[in-house]
Every structure is written in structure tokens, then in C-alpha cells.
Protein backbone atom coordinates (compact mmCIF):
# COMPACT_ATOMS: atom_id res chain seq x y z
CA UNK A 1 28.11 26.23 -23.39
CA UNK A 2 30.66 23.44 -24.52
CA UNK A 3 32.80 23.21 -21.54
CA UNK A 4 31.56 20.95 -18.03
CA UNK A 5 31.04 23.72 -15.55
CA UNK A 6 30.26 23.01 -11.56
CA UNK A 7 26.96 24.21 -12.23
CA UNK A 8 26.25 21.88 -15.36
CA UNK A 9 27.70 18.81 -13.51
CA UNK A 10 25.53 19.83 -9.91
CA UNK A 11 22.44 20.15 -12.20
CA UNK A 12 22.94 17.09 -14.50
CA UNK A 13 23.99 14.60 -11.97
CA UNK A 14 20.49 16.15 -9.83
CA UNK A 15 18.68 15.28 -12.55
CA UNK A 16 19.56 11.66 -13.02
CA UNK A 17 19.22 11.30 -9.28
CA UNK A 18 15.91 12.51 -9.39
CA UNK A 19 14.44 10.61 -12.60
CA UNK A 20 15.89 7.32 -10.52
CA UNK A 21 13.88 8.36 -6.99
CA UNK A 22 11.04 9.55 -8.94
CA UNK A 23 10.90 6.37 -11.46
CA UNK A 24 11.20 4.07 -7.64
CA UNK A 25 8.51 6.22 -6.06
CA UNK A 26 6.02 6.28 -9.31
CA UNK A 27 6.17 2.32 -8.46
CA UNK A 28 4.62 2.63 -5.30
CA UNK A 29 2.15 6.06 -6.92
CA UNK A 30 4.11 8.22 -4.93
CA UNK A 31 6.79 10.90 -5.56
CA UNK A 32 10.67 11.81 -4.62
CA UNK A 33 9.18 15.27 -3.05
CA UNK A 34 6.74 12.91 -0.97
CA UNK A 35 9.54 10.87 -0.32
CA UNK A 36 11.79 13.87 0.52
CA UNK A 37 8.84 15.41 2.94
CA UNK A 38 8.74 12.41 4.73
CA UNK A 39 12.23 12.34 5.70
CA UNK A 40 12.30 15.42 6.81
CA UNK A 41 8.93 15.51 8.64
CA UNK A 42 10.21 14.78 12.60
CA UNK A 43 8.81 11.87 15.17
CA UNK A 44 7.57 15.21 17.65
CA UNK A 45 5.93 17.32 14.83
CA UNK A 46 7.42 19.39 12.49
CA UNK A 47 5.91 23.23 12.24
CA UNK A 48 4.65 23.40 8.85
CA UNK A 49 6.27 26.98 8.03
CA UNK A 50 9.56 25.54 8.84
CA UNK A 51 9.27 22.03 6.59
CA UNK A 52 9.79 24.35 3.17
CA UNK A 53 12.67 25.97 4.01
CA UNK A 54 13.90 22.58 5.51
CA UNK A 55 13.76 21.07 1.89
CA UNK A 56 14.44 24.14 -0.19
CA UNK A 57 10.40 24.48 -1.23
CA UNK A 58 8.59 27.82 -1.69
CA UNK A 59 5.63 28.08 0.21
CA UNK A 60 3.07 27.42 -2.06
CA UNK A 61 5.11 23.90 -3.39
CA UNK A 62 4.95 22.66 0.04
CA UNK A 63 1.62 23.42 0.78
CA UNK A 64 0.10 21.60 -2.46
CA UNK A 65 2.29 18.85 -1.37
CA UNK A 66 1.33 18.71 1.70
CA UNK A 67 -2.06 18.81 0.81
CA UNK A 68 -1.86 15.58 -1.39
CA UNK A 69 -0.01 14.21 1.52
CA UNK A 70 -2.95 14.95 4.04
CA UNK A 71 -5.21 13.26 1.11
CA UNK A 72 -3.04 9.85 1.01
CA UNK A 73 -3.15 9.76 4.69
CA UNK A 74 0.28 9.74 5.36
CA UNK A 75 0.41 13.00 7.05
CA UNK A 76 -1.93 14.74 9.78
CA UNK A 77 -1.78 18.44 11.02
CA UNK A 78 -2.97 19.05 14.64
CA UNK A 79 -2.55 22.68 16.14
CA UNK A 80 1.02 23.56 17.97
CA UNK A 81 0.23 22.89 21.55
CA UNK A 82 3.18 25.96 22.40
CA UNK A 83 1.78 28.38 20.07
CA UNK A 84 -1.90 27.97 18.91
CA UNK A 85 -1.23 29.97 15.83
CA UNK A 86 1.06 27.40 14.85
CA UNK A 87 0.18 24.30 13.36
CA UNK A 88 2.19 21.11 13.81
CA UNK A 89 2.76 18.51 10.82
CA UNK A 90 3.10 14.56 12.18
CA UNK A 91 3.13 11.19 10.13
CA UNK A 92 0.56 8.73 10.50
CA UNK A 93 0.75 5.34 10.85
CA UNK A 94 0.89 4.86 6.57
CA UNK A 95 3.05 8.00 6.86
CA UNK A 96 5.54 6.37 9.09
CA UNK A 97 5.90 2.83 7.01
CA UNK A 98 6.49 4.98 3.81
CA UNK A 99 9.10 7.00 5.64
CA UNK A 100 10.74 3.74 6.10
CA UNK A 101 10.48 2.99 2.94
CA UNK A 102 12.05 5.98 1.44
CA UNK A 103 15.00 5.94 4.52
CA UNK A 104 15.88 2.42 3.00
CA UNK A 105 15.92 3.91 -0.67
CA UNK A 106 18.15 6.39 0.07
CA UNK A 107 20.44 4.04 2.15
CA UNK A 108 20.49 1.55 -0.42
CA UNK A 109 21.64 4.62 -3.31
CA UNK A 110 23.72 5.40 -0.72
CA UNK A 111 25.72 2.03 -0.21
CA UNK A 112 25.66 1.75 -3.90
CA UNK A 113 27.76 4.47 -5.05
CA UNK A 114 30.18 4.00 -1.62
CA UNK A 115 30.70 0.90 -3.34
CA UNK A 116 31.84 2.33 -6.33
CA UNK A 117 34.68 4.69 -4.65
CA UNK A 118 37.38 4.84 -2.46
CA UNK A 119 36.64 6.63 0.69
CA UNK A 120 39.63 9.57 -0.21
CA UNK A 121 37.41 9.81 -3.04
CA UNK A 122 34.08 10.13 -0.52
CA UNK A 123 36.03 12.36 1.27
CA UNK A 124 36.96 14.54 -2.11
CA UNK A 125 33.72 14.66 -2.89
CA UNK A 126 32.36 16.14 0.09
CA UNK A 127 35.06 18.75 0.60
CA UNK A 128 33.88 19.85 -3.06
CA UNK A 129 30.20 19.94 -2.20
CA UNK A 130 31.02 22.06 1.39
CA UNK A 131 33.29 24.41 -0.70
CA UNK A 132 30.53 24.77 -3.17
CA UNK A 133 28.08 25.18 -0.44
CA UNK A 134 30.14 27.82 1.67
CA UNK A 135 30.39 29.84 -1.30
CA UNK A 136 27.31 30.20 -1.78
CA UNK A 137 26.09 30.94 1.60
CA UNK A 138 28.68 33.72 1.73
CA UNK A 139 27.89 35.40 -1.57
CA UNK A 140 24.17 34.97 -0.40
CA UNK A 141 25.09 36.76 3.17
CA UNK A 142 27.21 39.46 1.77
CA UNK A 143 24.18 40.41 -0.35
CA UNK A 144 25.74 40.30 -3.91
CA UNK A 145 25.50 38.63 -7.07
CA UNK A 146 28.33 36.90 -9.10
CA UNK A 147 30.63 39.51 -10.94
CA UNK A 148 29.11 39.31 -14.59
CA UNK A 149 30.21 42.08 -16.93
């Protein structure tokens, strides 16, 4: 295809995001997904069925992920105290300094580009991102696929 589409831009511009995080994690013999988990694991526990879904992961991503995370010691599971099926994903001590260190990352990415533009622009871009989002939330929830003939 020889024309930009929203889907070439979304995927390109993901990609050069990602080769930066992952280039800054490999420093530190980490990755952007171990980065990403860490973010999004919370302070109280986070159930481990519900940290995939959280970051867009299939099941059996997360899980090898955050097996090598239980390895590095930055992770520990303990069984949910509310359901004892359940098991409960918490940061460690090591877990907890990394976190910090991939909160600043993204804050300092962050500051970076809202250097580079004007906030209408900010403000463009998310309106673009929450269209694009919508839409596909409500093609997903009225259970059909895009029109291709």
C-alpha cells in the first residue's frame, strides 16, 4: 500500500516507540513489557488474571513474563486473601525501584514530545486517538467486522 493510512501511522509510530523503550530497558537487561508490567502492577496487589487484559497480553504472554519477572525478583505472588482461588501479584522491594525507574522513562518521553507541540496540537492528538479508540470499541461491541468486499 502506497498511501499513509491510520493504521500504518498507529503501527509505525508503535514501533519506533517501542525499539526506543526496549533499546533503554536492554541497558538495564530488562524489557519495555517488564517495564510495562510494572506500571501496571498496583501498590495493594494486582489479580494476576486481570494484569493481561490490563496491558492487552494473551494469557500465555503474561504468564511467561511474569514468570521471568518472579525469577529477577521483582515480582512475588501470594494467594488472594478474598478469594483463595485467586492469586494476588505484588512488587518487591527491586520490583518497586524498577517501577520507578520505568515511571520516570515514560515521564521523561513524555515531557519530550510536549515540548515539541503546542498544546491545541496535544489536544488534536488525543481527540484522534479517542475517536480511533471509540471506533473500535463499537465495531468490537456490535459484533462485526469492517465492510471489506
Amino acid at each position: 500500500m502506497k498511501t499513509k493510512t491510520f493504521d500504518y501511522a498507529l503501527r509505525a509510530t508503535w514501533g519506533a516507540v517501542s525499539k526506543m523503550y526496549n533499546r533503554t530497558a536492554a541497558k538495564f537487561d530488562s524489557t519495555m513489557a517488564t517495564g510495562f508490567a510494572l506500571l501496571n502492577i498496583d501498590a495493594e496487589g494486582t489479580p494476576s488474571t486481570a494484569l493481561g487484559p490490563k496491558m492487552g497480553m494473551e494469557g500465555t504472554s503474561i504468564s511467561r513474563l511474569l514468570k521471568s519477572m518472579e525469577e529477577r525478583g521483582l515480582i512475588e505472588r501470594k494467594p488472594d486473601p478474598s478469594d483463595g482461588r485467586g492469586v494476588l501479584i505484588y512488587l518487591t522491594a527491586f520490583g518497586r525501584e524498577k517501577r520507578e525507574f520505568s515511571k520516570q522513562t515514560v515521564l521523561q518521553f513524555n515531557e519530550a514530545i510536549s515540548k515539541e507541540l503546542t498544546t491545541e496540537k496535544i489536544d488534536h492528538f488525543y481527540e484522534v486517538i479517542d475517536c480511533i479508540t471509540n471506533y473500535c470499541s463499537q465495531s468490537q461491541e456490535q459484533n462485526h467486522p469492517l465492510n471489506v468486499n
